[in-house]
C-alpha atoms as a PDB file:
ATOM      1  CA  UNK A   1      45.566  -8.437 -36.726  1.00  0.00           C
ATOM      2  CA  UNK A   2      43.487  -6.221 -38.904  1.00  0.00           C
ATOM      3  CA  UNK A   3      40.284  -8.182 -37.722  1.00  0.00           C
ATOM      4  CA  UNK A   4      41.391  -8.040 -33.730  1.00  0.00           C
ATOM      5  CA  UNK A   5      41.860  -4.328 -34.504  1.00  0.00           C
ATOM      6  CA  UNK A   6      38.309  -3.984 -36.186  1.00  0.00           C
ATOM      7  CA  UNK A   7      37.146  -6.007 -32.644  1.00  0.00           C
ATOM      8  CA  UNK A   8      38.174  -3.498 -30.499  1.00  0.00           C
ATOM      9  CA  UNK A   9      37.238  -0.838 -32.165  1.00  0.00           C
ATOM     10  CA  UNK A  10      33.912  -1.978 -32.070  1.00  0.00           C
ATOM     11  CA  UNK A  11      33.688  -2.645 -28.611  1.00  0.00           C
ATOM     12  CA  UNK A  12      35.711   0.104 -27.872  1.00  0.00           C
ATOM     13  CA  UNK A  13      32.960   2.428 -29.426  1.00  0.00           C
ATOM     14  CA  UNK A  14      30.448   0.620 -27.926  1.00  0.00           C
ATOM     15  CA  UNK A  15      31.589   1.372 -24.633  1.00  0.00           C
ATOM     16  CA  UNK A  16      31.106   5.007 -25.566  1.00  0.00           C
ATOM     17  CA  UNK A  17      28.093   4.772 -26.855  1.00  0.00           C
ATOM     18  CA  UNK A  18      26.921   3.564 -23.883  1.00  0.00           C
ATOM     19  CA  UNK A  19      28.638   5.904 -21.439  1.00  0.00           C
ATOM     20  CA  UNK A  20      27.350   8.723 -23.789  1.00  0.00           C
ATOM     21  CA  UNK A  21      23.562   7.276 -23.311  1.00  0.00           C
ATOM     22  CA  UNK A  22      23.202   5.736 -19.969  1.00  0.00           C
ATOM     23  CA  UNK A  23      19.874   4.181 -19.463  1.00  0.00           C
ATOM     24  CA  UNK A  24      17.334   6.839 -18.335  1.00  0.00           C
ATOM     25  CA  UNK A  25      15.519   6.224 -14.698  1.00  0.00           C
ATOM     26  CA  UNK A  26      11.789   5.552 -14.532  1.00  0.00           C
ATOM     27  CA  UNK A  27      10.054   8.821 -14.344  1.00  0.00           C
ATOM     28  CA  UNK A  28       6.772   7.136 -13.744  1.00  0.00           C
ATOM     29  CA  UNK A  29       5.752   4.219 -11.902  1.00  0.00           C
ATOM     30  CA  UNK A  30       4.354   2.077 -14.654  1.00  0.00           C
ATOM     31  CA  UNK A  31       8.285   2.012 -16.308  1.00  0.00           C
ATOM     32  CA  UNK A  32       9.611   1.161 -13.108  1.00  0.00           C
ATOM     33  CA  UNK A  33      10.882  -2.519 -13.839  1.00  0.00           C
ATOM     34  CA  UNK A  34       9.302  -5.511 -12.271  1.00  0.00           C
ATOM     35  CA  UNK A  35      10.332  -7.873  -9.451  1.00  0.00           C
ATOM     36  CA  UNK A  36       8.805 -11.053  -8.384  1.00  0.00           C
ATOM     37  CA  UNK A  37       9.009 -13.163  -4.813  1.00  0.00           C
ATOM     38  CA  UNK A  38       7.564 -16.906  -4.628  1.00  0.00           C
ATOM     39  CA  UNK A  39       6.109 -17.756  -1.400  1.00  0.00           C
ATOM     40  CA  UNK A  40       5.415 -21.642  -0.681  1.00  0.00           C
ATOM     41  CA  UNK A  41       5.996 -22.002  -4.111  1.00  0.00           C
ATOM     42  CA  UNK A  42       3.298 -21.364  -5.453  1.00  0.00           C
ATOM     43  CA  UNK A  43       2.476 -18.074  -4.994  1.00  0.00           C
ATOM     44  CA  UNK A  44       4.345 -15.324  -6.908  1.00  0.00           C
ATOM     45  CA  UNK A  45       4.022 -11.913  -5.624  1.00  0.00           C
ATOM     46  CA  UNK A  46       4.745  -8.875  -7.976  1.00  0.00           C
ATOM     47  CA  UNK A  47       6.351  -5.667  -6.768  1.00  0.00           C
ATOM     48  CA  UNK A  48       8.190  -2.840  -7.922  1.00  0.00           C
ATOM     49  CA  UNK A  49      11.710  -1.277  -6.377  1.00  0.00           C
ATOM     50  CA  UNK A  50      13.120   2.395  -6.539  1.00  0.00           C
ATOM     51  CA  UNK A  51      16.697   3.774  -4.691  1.00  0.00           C
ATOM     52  CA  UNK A  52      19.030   6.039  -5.879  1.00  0.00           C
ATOM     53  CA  UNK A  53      22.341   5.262  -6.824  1.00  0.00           C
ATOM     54  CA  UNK A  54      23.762   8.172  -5.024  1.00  0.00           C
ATOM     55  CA  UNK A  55      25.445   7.087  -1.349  1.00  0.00           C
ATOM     56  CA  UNK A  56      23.694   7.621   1.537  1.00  0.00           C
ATOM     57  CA  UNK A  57      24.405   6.634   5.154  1.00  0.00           C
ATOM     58  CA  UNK A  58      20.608   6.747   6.492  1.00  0.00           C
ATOM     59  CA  UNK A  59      18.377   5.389   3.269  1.00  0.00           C
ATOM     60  CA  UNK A  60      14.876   4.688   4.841  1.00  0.00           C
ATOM     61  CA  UNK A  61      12.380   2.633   3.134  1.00  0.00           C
ATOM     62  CA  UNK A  62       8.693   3.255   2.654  1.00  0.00           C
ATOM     63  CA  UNK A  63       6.356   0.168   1.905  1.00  0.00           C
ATOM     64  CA  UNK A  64       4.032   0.881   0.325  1.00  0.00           C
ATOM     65  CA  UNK A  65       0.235  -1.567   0.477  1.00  0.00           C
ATOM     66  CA  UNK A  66      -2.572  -0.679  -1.246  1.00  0.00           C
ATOM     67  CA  UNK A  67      -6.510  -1.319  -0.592  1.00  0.00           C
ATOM     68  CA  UNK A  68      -9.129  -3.355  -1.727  1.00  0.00           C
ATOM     69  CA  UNK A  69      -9.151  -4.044  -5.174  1.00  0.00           C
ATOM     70  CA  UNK A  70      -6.738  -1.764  -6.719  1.00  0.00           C
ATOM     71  CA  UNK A  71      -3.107  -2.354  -7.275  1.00  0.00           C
ATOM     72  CA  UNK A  72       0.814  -1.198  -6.572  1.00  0.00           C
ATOM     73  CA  UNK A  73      -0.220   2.080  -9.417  1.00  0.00           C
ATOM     74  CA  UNK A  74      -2.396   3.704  -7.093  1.00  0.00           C
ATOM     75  CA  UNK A  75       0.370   4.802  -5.594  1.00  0.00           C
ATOM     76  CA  UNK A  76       2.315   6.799  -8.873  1.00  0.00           C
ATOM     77  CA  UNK A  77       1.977   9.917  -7.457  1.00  0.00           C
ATOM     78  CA  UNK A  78       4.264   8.890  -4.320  1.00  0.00           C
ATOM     79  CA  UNK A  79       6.424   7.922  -6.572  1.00  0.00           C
ATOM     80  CA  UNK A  80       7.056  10.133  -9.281  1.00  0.00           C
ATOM     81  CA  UNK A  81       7.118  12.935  -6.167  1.00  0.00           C
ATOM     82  CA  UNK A  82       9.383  10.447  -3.873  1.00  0.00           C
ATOM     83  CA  UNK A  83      11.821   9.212  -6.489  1.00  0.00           C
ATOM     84  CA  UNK A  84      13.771  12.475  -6.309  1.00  0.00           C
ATOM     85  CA  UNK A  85      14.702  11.985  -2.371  1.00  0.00           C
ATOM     86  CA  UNK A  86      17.992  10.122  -2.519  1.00  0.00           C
ATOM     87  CA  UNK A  87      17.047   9.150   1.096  1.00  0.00           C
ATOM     88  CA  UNK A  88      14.663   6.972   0.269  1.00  0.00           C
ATOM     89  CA  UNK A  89      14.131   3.606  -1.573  1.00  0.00           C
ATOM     90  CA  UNK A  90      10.367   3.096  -2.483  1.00  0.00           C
ATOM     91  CA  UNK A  91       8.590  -0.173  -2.537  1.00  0.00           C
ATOM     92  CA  UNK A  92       5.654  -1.155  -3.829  1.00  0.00           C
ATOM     93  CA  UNK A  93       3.556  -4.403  -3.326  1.00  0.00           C
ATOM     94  CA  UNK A  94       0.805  -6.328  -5.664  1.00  0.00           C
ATOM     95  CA  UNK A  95      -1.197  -8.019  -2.848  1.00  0.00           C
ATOM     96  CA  UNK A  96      -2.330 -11.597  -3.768  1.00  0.00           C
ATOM     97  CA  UNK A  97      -5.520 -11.548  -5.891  1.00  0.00           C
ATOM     98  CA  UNK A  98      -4.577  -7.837  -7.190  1.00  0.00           C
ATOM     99  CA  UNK A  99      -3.019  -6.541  -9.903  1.00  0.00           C
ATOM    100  CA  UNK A 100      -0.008  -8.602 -11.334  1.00  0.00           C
ATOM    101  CA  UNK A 101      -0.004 -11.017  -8.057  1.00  0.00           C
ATOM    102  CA  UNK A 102      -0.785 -14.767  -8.549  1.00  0.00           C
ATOM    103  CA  UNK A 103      -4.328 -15.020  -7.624  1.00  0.00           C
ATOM    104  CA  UNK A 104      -5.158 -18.546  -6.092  1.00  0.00           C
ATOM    105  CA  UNK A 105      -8.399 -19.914  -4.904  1.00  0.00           C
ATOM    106  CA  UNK A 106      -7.346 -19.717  -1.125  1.00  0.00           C
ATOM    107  CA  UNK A 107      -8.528 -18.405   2.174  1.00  0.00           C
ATOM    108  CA  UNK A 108      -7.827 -14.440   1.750  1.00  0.00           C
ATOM    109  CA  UNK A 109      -6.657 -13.554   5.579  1.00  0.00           C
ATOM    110  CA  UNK A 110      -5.326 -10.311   6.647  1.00  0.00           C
ATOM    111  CA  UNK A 111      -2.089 -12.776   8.186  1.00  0.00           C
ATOM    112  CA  UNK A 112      -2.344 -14.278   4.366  1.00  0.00           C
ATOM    113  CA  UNK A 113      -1.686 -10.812   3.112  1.00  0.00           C
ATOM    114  CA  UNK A 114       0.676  -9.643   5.730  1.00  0.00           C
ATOM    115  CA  UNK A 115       3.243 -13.036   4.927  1.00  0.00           C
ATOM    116  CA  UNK A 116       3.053 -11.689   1.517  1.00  0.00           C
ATOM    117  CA  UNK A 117       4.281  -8.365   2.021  1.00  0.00           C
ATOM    118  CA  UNK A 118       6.714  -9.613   4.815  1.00  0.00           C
ATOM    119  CA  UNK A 119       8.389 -12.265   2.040  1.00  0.00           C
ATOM    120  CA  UNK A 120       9.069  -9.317  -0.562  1.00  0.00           C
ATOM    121  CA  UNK A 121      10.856  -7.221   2.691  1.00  0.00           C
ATOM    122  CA  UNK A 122      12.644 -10.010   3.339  1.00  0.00           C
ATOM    123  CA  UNK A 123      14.216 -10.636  -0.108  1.00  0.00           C
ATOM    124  CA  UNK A 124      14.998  -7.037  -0.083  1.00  0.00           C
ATOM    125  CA  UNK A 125      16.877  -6.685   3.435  1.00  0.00           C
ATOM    126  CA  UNK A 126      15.134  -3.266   4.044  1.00  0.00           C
ATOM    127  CA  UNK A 127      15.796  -1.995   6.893  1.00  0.00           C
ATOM    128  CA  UNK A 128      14.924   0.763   8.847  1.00  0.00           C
ATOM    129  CA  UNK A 129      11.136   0.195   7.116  1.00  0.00           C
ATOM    130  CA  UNK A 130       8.344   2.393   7.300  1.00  0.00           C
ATOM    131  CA  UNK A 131       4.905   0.688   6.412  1.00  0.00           C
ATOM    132  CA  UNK A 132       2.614   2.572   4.471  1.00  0.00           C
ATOM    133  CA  UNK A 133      -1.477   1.099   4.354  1.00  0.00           C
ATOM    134  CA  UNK A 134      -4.397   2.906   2.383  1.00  0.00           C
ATOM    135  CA  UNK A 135      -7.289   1.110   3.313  1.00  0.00           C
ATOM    136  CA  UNK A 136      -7.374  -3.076   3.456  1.00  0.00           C
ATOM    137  CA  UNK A 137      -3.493  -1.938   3.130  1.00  0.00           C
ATOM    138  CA  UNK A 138      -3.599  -0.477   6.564  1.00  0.00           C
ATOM    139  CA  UNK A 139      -4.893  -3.655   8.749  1.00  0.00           C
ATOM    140  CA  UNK A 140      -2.545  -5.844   6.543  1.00  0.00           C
ATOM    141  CA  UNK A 141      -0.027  -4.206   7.799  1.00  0.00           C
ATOM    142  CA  UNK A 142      -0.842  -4.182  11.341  1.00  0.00           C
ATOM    143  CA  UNK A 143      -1.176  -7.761  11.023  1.00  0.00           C
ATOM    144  CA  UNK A 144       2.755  -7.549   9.515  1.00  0.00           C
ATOM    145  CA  UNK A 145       3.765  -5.378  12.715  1.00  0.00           C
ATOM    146  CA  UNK A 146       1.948  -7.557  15.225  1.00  0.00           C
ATOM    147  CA  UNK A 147       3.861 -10.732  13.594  1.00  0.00           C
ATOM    148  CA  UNK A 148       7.674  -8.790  13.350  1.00  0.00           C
ATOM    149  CA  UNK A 149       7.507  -5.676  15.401  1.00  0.00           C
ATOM    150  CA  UNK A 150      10.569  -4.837  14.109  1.00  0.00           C
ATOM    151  CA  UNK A 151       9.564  -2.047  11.540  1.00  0.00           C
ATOM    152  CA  UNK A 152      10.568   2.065  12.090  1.00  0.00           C
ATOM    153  CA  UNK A 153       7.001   3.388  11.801  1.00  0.00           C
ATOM    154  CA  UNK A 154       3.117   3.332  10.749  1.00  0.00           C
ATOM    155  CA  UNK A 155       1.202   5.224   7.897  1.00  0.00           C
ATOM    156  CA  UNK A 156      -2.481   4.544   8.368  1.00  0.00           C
ATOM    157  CA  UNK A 157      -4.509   5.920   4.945  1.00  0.00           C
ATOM    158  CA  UNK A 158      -7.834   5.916   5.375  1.00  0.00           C
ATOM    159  CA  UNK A 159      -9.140   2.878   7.279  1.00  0.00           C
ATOM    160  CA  UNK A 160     -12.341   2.611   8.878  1.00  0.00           C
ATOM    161  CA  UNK A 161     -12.251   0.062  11.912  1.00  0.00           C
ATOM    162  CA  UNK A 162     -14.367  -3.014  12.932  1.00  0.00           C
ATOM    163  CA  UNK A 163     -14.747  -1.708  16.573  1.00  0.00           C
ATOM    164  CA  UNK A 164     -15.923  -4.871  18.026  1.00  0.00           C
ATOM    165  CA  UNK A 165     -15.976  -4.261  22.377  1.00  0.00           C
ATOM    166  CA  UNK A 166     -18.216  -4.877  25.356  1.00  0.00           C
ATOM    167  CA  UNK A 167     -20.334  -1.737  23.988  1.00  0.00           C
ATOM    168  CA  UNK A 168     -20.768  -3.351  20.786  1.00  0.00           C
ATOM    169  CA  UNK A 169     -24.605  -3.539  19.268  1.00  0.00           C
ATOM    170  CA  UNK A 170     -26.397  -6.689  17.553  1.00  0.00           C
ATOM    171  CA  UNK A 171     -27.111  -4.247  15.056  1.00  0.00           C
ATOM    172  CA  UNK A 172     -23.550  -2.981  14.162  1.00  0.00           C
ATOM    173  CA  UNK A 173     -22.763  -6.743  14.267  1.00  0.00           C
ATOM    174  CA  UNK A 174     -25.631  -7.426  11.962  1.00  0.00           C
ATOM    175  CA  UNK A 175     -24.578  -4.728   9.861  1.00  0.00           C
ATOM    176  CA  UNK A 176     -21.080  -5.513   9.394  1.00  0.00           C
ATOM    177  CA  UNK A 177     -21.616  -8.860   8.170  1.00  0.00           C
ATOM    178  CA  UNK A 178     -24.462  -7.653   5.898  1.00  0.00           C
ATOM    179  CA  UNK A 179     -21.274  -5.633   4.350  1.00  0.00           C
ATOM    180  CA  UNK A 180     -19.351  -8.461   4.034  1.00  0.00           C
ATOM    181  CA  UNK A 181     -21.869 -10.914   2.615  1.00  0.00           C
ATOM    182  CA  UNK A 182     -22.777  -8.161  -0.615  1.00  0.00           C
ATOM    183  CA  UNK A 183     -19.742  -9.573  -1.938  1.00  0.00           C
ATOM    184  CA  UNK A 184     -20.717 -12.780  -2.222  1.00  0.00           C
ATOM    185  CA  UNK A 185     -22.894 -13.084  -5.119  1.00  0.00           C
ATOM    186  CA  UNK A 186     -23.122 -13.153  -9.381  1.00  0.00           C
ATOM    187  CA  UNK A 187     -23.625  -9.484  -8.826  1.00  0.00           C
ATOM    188  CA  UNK A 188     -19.864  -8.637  -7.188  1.00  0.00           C
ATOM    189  CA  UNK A 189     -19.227  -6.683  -9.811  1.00  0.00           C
ATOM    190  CA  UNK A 190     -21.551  -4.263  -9.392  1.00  0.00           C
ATOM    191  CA  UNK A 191     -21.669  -4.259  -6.146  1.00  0.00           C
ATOM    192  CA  UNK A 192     -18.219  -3.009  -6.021  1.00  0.00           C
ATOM    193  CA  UNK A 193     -19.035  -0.812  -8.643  1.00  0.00           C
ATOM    194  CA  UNK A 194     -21.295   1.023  -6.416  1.00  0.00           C
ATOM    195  CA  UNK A 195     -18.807   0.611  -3.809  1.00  0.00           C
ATOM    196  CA  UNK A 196     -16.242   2.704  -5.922  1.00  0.00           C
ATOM    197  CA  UNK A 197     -18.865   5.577  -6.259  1.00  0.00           C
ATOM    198  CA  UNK A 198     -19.436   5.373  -2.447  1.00  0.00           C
ATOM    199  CA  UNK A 199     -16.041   6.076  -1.902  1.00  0.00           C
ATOM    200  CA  UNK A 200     -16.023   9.833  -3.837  1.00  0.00           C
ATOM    201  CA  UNK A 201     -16.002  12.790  -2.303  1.00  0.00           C
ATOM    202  CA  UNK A 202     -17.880  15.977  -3.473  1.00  0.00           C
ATOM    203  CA  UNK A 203     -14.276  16.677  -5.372  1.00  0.00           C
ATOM    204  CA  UNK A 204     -12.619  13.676  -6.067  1.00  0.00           C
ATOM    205  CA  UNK A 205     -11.334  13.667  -9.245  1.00  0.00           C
ATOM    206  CA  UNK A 206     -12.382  12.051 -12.439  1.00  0.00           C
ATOM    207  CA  UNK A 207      -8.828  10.355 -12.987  1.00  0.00           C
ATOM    208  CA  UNK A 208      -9.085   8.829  -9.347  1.00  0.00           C
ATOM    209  CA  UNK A 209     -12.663   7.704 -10.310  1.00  0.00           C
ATOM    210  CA  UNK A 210     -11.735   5.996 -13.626  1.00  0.00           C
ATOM    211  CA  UNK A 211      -8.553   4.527 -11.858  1.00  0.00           C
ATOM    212  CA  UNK A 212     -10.514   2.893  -9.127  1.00  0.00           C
ATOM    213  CA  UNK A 213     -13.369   1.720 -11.900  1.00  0.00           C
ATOM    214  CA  UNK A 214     -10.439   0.414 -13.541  1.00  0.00           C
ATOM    215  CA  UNK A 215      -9.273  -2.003 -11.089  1.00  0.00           C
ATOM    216  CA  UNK A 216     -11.293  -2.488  -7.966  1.00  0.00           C
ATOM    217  CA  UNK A 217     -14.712  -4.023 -10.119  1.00  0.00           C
ATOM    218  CA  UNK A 218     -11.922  -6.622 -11.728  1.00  0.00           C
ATOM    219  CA  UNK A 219     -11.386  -8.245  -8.460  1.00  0.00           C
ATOM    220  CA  UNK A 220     -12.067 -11.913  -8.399  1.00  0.00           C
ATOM    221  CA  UNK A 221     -14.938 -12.608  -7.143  1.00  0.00           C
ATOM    222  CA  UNK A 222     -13.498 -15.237  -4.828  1.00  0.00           C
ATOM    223  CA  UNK A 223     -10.930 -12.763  -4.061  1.00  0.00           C
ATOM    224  CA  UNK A 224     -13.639 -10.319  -2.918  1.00  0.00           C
ATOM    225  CA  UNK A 225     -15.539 -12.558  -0.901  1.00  0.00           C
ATOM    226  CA  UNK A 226     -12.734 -14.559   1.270  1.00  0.00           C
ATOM    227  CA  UNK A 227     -11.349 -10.900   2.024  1.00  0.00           C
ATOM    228  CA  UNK A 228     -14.184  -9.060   2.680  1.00  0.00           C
ATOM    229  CA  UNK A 229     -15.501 -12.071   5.038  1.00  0.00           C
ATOM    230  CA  UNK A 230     -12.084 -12.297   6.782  1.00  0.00           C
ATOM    231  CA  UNK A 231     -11.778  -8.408   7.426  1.00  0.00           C
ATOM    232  CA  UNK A 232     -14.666  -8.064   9.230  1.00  0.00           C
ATOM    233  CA  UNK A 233     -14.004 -11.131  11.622  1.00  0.00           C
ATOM    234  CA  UNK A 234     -13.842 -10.777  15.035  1.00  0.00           C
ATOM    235  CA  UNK A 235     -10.274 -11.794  15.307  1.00  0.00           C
ATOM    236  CA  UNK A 236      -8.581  -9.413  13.652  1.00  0.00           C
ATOM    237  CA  UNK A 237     -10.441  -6.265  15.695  1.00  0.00           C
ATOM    238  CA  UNK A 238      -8.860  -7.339  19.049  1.00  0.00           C
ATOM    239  CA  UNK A 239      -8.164  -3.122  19.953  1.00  0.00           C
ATOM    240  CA  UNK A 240      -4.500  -4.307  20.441  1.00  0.00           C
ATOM    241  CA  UNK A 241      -2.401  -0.508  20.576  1.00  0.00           C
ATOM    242  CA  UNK A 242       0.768  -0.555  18.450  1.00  0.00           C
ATOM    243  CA  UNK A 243       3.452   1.248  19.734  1.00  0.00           C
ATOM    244  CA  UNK A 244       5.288   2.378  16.697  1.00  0.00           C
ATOM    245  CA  UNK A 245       5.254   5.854  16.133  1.00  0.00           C
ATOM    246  CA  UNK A 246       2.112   6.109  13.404  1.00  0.00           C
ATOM    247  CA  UNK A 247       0.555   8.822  11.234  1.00  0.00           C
ATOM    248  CA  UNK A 248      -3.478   8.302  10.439  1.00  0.00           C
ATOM    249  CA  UNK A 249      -4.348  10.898   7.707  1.00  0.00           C
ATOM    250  CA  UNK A 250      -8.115  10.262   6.875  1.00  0.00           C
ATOM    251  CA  UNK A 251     -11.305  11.605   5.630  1.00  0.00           C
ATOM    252  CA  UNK A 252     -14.836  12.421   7.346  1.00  0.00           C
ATOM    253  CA  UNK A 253     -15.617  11.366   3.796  1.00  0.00           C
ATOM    254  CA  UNK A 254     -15.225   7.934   4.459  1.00  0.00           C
ATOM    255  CA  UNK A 255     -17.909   7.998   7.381  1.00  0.00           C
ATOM    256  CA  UNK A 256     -15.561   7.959  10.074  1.00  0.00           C
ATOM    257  CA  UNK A 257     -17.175   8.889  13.727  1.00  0.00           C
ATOM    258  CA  UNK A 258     -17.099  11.905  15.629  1.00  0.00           C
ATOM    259  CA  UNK A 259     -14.411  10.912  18.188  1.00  0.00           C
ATOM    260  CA  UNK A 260     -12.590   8.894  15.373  1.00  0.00           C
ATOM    261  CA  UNK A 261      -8.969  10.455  16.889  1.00  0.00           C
ATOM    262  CA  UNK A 262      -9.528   9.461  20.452  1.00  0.00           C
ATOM    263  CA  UNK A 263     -10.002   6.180  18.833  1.00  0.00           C
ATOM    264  CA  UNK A 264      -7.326   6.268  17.097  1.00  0.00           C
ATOM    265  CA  UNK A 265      -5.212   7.162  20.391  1.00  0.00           C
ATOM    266  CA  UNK A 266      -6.153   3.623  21.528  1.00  0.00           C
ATOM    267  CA  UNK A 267      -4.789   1.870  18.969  1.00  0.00           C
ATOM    268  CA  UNK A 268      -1.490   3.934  18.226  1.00  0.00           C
ATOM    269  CA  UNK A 269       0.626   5.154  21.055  1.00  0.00           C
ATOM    270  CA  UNK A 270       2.696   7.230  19.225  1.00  0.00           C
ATOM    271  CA  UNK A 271      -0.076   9.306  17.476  1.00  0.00           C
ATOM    272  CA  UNK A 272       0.267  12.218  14.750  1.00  0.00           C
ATOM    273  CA  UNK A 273      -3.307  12.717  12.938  1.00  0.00           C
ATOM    274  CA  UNK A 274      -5.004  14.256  10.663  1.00  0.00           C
ATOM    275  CA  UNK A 275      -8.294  14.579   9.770  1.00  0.00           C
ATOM    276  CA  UNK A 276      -9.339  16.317   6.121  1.00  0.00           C
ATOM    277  CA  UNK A 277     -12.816  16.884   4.856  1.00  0.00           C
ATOM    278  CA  UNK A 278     -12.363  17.634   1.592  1.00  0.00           C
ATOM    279  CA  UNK A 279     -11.588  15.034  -0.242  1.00  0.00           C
ATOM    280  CA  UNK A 280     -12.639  11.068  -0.786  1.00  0.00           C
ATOM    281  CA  UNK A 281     -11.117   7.562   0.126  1.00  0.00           C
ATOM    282  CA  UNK A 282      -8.204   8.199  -2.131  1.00  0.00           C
ATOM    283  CA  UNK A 283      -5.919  10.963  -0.175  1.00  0.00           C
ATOM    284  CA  UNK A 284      -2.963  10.018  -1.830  1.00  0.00           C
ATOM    285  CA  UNK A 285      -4.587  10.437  -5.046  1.00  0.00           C
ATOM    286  CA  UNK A 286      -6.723  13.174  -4.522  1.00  0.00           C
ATOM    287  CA  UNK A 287      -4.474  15.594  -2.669  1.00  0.00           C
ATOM    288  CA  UNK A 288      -1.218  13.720  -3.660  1.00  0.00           C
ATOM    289  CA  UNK A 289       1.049  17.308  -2.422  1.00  0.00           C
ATOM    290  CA  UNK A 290      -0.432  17.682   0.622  1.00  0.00           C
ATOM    291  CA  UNK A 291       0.019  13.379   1.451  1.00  0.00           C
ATOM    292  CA  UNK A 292       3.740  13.849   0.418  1.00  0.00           C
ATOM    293  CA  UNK A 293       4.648  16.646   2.262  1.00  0.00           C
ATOM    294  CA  UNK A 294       2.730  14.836   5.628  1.00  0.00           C
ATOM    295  CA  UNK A 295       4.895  11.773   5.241  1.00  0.00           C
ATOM    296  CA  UNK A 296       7.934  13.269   4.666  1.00  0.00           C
ATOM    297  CA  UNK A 297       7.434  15.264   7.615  1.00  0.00           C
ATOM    298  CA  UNK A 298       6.283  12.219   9.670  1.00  0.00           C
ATOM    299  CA  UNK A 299       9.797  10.070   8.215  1.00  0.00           C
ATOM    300  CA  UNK A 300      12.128  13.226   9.173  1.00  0.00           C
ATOM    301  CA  UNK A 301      10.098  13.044  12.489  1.00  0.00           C
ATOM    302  CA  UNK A 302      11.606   8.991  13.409  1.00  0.00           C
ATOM    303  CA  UNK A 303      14.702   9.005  15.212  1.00  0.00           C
ATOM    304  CA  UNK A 304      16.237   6.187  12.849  1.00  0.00           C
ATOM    305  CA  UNK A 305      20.176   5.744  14.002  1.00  0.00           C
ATOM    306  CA  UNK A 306      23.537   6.769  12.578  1.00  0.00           C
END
């Protein structure tokens, strides 16, 4: 009896212990545990998951799908800003070929990418969804809503289009796939190296810079290639309108035209915008406050159900 009683004293007093020192929650996006979704079996997609514990009848998620190069961190200011909303659960995606994301030698579509993000969604059951795209992020997901229109609304970061129309030039053709083919090469990485430094506004940041440098000159070269090649075909850039209500935040920065929102208007229906001129590719690094505020507006804005 005397070692049954030392037995439960122990686990008694563990139990307290425990209760006294619950785990602590991430407070950054790098402790945020890991998750992992295999698709076809082969490849294993990395992503991260954030929700509060606290009930809530309406939680809303936000997906979120970074650009070209970089991975699920550039978004750690959305989350360490986000993460206090009980509202909302927070998802974060590793395309394939980036960051902690299998990276096979295989034809790098934007449907490729958007069955990637759809097969992490699905293993989570999210629903209502929100999906948020900085950059190659942004036509991914298109691609995801023009497969399953079934998501709650649109955050375009930052894109620039392929406007390909019965207007369209030989030249802007030409030049396009110029642009794609300077990723083809021995010399990727310093291509994209000067790509990074093309993408900096007059203010940007030094973090943002040596985050980007970090990650986007890393890329595969393969990687690089197939996606770059694939973005800029013709088959993607149909000037189909989606209908879900959508936010485009972007930069003159990024070399967008002068009647960039009237453009815009033909490919969202449901159109909030705005346009900033202060900053570089990387809005939701640069001016991380002002990006948060925007889409919580824009999610308080859907009318998501009881």
């Amino acid at each position: 009896m005397k070692t049954l009683s030392c037995v439960i004293f122990t686990l008694l007093l563990g139990t307290l212990i425990s209760c006294k020192n619950p785990q602590k929650p991430a407070e950054t996006l790098s402790e945020l545990p890991s998750s992992y979704v295999t698709l076809n079996d082969s490849l294993v997609i990395h992503y991260k998951v954030h929700e509060s514990d606290e009930p809530t009848a309406n939680r809303v998620t936000l997906c979120f799908v970074h650009g070209f190069g970089c991975d699920l961190n550039t978004w750690k200011e959305q989350f360490a800003d986000l993460r206090l909303d009980p509202s909302l659960r927070l998802v974060f995606i590793d395309l394939p070929g980036h960051g902690q994301s299998s990276k096979p030698h295989v034809d790098y579509t934007l449907d490729y990418y958007a069955k990637a993000v759809e097969a992490v969604l699905q293993q989570l059951s999210t629903s209502p969804t929100v999906l948020i795209g900085h950059s190659l992020g942004t036509p991914v997901c298109r691609q995801l809503v023009f497969n399953s229109p079934q998501y709650a609304g649109f955050v375009d970061v930052n894109w620039v289009y392929c406007f390909y129309d019965n207007t369209t030039t030989p030249e802007y053709v030409a030049a396009v796939q110029a642009f794609g083919s300077m990723f083809d090469g021995p010399d990727c990485k310093e291509v994209i190296e000067g790509f990074v430094q093309s993408l900096s506004g007059p203010s940007t940041p030094e973090d943002v810079v040596s985050y980007a440098m970090s990650t986007m000159p890393h890329t595969p070269q393969y990687v690089a290639s197939s996606t770059m090649h694939n973005l800029i075909d013709t088959c993607w850039w149909t000037g189909e309108s989606i209908s879900l209500p959508s936010l485009v935040i972007c930069t003159q920065n990024s070399g967008i035209d002068p009647d960039n929102m009237q453009k815009m208007m033909l490919l969202y229906a449901d159109l909030s915008y705005k346009e900033l001129n202060t900053c570089g590719h990387f809005i939701h690094m640069e001016q991380p406050a002002f990006f948060n505020q925007c889409l919580r507006d824009f999610v308080g804005s859907l009318y998501l159900g009881d």
